[in-house]
N, C-alpha and C. Protein backbone atom coordinates (compact mmCIF):
# COMPACT_ATOMS: atom_id res chain seq x y z
N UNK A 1 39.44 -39.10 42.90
CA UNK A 1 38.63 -37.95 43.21
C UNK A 1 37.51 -38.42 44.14
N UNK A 2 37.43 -37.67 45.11
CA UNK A 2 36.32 -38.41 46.21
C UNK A 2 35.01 -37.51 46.01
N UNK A 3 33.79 -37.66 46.81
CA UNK A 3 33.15 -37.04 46.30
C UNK A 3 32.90 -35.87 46.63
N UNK A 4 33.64 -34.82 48.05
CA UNK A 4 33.47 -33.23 48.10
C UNK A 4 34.70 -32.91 47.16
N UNK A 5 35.78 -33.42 46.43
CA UNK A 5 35.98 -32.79 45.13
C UNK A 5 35.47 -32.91 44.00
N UNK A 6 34.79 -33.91 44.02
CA UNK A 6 33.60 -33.89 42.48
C UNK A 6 32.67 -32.66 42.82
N UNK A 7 32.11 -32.76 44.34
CA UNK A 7 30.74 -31.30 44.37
C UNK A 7 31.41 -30.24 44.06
N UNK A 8 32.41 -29.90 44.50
CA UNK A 8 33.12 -28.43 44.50
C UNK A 8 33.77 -28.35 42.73
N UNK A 9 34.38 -29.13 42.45
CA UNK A 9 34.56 -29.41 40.64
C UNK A 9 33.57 -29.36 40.08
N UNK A 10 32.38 -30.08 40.12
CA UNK A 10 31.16 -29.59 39.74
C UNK A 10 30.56 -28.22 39.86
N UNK A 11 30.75 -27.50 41.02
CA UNK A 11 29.92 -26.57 41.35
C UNK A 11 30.94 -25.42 40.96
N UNK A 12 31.99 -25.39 40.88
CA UNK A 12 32.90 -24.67 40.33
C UNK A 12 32.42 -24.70 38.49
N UNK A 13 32.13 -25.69 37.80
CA UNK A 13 32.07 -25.59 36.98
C UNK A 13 30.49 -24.62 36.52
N UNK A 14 29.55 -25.12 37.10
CA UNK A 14 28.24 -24.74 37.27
C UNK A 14 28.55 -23.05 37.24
N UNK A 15 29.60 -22.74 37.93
CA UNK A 15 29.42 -21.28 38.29
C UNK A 15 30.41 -20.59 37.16
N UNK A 16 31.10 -21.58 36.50
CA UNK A 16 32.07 -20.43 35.01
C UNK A 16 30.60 -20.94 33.90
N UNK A 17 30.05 -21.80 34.26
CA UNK A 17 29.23 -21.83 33.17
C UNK A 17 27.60 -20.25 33.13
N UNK A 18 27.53 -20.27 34.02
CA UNK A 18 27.05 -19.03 35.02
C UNK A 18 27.21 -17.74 34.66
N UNK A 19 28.57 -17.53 34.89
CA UNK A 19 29.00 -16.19 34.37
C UNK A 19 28.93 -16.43 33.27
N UNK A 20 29.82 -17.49 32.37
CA UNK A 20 29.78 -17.00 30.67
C UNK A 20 28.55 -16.66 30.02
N UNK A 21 27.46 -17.33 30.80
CA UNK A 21 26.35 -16.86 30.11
C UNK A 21 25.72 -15.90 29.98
N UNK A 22 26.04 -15.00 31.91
CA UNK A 22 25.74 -13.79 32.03
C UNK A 22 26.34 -12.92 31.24
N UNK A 23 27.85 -13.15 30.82
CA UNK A 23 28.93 -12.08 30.21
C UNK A 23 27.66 -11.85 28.96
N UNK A 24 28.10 -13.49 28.75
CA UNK A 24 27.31 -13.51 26.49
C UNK A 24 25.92 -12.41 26.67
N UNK A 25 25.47 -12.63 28.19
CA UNK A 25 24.05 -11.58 27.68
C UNK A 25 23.96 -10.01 27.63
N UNK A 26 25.08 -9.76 28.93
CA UNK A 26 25.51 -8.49 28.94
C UNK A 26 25.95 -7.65 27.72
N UNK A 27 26.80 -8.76 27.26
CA UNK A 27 27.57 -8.09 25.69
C UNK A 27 26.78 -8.03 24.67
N UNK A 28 25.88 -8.76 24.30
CA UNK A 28 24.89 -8.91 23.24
C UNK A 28 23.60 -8.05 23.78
N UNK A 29 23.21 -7.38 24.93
CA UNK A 29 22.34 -6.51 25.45
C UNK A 29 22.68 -5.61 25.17
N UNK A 30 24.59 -5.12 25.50
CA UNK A 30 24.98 -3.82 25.51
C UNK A 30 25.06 -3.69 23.87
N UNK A 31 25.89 -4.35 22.98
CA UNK A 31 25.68 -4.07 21.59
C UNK A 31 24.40 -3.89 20.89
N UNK A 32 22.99 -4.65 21.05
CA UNK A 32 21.77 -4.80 20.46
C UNK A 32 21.07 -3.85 21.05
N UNK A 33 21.24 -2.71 22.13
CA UNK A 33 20.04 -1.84 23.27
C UNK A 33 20.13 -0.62 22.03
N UNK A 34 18.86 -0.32 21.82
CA UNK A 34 18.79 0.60 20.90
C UNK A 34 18.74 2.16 22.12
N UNK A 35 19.18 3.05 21.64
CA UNK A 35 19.98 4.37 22.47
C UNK A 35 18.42 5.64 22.09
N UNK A 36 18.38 6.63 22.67
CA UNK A 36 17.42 7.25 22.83
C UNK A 36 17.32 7.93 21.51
N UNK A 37 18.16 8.26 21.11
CA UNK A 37 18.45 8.71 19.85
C UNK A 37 17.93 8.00 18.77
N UNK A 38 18.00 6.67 18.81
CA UNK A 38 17.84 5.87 17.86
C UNK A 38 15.95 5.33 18.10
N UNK A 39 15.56 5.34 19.52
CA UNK A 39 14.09 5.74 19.51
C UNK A 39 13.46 7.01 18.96
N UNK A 40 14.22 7.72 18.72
CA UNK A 40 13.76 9.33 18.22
C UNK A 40 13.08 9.25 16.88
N UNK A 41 14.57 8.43 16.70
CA UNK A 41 14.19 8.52 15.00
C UNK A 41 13.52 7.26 14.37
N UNK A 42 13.52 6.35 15.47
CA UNK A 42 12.48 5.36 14.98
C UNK A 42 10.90 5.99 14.99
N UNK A 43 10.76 6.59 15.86
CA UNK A 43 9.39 7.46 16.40
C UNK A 43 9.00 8.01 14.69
N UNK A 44 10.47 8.99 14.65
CA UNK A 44 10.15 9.91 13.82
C UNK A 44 9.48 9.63 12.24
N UNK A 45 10.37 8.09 12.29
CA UNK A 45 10.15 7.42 10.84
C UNK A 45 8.34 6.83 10.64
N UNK A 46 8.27 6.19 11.90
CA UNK A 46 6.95 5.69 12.16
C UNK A 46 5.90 7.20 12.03
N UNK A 47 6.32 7.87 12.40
CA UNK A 47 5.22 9.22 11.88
C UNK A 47 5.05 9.29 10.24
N UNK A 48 6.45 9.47 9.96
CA UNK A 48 6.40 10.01 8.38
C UNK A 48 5.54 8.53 7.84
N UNK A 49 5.70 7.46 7.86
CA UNK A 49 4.96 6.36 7.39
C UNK A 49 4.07 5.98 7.48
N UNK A 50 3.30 7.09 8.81
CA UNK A 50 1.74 6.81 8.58
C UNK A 50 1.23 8.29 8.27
N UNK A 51 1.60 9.14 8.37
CA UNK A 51 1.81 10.42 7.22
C UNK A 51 1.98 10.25 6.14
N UNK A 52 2.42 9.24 5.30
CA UNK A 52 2.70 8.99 4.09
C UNK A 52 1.74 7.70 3.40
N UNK A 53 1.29 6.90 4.66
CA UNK A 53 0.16 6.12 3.83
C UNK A 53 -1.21 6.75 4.29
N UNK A 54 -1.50 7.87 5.07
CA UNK A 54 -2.33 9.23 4.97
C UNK A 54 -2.83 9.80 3.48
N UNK A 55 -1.63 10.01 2.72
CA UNK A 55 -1.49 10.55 1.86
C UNK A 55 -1.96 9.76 0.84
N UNK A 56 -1.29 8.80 0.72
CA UNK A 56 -1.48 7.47 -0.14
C UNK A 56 -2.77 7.10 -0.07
N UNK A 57 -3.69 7.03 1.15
CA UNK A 57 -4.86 6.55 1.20
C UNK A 57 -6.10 7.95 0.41
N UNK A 58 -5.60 9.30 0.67
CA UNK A 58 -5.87 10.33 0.33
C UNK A 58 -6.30 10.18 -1.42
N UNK A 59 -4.59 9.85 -1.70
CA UNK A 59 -4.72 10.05 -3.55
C UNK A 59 -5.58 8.77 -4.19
N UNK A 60 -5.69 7.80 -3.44
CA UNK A 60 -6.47 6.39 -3.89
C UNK A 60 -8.07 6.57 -3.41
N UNK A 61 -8.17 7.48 -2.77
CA UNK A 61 -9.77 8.10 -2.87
C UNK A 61 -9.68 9.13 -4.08
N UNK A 62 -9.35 9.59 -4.51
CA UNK A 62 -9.24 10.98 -5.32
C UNK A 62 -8.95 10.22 -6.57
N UNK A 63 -8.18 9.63 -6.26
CA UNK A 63 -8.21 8.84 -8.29
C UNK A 63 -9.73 7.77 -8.52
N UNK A 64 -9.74 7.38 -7.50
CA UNK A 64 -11.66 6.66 -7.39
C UNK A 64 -12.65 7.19 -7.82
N UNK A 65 -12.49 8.22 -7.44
CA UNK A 65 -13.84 9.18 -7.50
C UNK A 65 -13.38 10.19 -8.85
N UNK A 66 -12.29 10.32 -8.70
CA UNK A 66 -11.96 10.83 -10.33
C UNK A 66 -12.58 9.81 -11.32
N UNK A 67 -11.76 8.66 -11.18
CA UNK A 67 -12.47 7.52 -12.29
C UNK A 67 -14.06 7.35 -12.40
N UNK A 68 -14.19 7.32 -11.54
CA UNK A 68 -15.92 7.45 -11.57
C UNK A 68 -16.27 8.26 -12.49
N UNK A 69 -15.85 9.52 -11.40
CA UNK A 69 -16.73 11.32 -12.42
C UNK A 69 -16.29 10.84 -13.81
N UNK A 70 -14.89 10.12 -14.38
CA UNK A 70 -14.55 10.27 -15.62
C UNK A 70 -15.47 9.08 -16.42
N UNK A 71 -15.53 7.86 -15.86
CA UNK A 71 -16.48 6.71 -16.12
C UNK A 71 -18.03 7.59 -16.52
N UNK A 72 -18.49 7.86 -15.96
CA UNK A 72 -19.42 8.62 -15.52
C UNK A 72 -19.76 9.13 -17.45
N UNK A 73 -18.85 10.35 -17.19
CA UNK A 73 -19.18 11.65 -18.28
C UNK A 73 -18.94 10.56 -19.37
N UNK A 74 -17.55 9.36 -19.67
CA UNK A 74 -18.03 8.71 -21.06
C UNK A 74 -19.40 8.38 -21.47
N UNK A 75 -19.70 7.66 -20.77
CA UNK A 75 -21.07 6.79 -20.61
C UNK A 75 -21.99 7.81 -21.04
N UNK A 76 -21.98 8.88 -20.67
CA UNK A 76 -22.79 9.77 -21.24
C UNK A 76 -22.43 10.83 -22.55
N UNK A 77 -21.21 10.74 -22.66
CA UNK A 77 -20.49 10.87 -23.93
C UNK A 77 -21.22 10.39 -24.91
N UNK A 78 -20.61 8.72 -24.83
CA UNK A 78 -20.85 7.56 -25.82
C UNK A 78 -22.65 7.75 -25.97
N UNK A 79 -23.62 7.84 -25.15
CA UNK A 79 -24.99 8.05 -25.24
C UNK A 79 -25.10 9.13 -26.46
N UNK A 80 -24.50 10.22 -26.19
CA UNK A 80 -25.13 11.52 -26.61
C UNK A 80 -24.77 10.90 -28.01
N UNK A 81 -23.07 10.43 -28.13
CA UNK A 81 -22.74 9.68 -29.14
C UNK A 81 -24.08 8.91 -30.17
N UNK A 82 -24.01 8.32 -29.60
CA UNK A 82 -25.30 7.23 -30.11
C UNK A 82 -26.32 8.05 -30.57
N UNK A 83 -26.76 9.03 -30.04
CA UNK A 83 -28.21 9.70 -30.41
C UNK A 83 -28.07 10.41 -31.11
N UNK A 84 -26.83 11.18 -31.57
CA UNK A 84 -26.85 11.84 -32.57
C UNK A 84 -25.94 11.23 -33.64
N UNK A 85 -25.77 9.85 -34.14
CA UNK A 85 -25.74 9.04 -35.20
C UNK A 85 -26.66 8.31 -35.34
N UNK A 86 -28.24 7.95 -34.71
CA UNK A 86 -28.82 7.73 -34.69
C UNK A 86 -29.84 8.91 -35.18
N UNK A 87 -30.27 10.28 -34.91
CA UNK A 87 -30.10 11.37 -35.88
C UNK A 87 -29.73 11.43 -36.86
N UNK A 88 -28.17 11.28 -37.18
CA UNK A 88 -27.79 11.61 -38.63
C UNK A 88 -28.58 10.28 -39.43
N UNK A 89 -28.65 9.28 -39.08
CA UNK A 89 -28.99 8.63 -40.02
C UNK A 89 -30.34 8.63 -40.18
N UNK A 90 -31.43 8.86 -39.11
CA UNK A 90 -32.68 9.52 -39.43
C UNK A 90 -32.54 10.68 -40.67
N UNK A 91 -31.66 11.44 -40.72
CA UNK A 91 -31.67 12.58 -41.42
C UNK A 91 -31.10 12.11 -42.77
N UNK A 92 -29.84 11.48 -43.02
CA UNK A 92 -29.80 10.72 -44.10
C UNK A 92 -30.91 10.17 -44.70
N UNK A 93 -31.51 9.15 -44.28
CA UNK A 93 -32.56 8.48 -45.01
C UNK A 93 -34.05 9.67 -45.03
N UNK A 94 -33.98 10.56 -44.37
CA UNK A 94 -35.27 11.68 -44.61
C UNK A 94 -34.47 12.54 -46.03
N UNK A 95 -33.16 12.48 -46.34
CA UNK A 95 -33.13 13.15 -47.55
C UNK A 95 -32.55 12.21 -48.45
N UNK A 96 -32.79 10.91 -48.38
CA UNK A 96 -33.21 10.01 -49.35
C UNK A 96 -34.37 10.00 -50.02
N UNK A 97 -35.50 9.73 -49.12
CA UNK A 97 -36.79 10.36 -49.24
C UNK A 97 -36.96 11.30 -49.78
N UNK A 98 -36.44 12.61 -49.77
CA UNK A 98 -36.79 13.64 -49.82
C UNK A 98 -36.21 13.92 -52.05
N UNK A 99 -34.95 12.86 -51.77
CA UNK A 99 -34.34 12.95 -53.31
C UNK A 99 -35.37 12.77 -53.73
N UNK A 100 -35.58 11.26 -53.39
CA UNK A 100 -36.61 10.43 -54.85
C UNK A 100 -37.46 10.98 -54.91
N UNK A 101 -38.38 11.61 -53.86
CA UNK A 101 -39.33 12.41 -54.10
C UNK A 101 -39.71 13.55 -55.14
N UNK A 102 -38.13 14.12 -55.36
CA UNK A 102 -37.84 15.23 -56.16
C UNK A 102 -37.56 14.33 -57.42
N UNK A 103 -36.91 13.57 -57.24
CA UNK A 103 -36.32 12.96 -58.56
C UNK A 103 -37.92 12.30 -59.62
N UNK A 104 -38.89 12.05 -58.82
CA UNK A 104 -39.99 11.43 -58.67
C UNK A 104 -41.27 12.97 -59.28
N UNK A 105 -40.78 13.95 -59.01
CA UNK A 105 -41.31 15.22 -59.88
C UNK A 105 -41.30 15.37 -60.74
């Protein structure tokens, strides 16, 4: 083999190596190209999903502030709680007092 059939064997080869690569990209472009249709509904999905963590962000304020208001009214529950067993037992021991006193007549 002399050497303008090595360049041309070479460069022949250079050039199937060339195309196959172009083919492999063409074919794997044309199978993987997403179609207008399929942007539609990617669009469409990407709406509903930030429409939907809209929503989500919506109910996670609303259960917050629910918990609060509900935090809230125990705390003052449990108070009122407290003050009026703190009452009864003022009132208990005023009609303890109030027995012996009689018993004490």
């Amino acid at each position: 083999m002399n050497r303008t059939e090595f360049v041309i064997v070479t460069a022949l080869i250079l050039f199937v190596a060339f195309a196959l690569g172009w083919f492999a990209y063409w074919l794997l472009h044309r199978f993987t190209a997403v179609s207008h249709a399929d942007m539609g509904e990617l669009d469409r999905m990407a709406q509903e999903l930030q429409e939907a963590e809209d929503i989500r962000d919506q109910a996670i304020s609303y259960i917050e502030a629910r918990e609060y208001e509900l935090t809230q009214k125990l705390t003052q529950t449990e108070a009122e709680l407290q003050a009026a067993m703190d009452g009864l037992r003022a009132a208990r021991g005023e009609i303890e007092y109030l027995r012996r006193q009689l018993d004490q007549s």
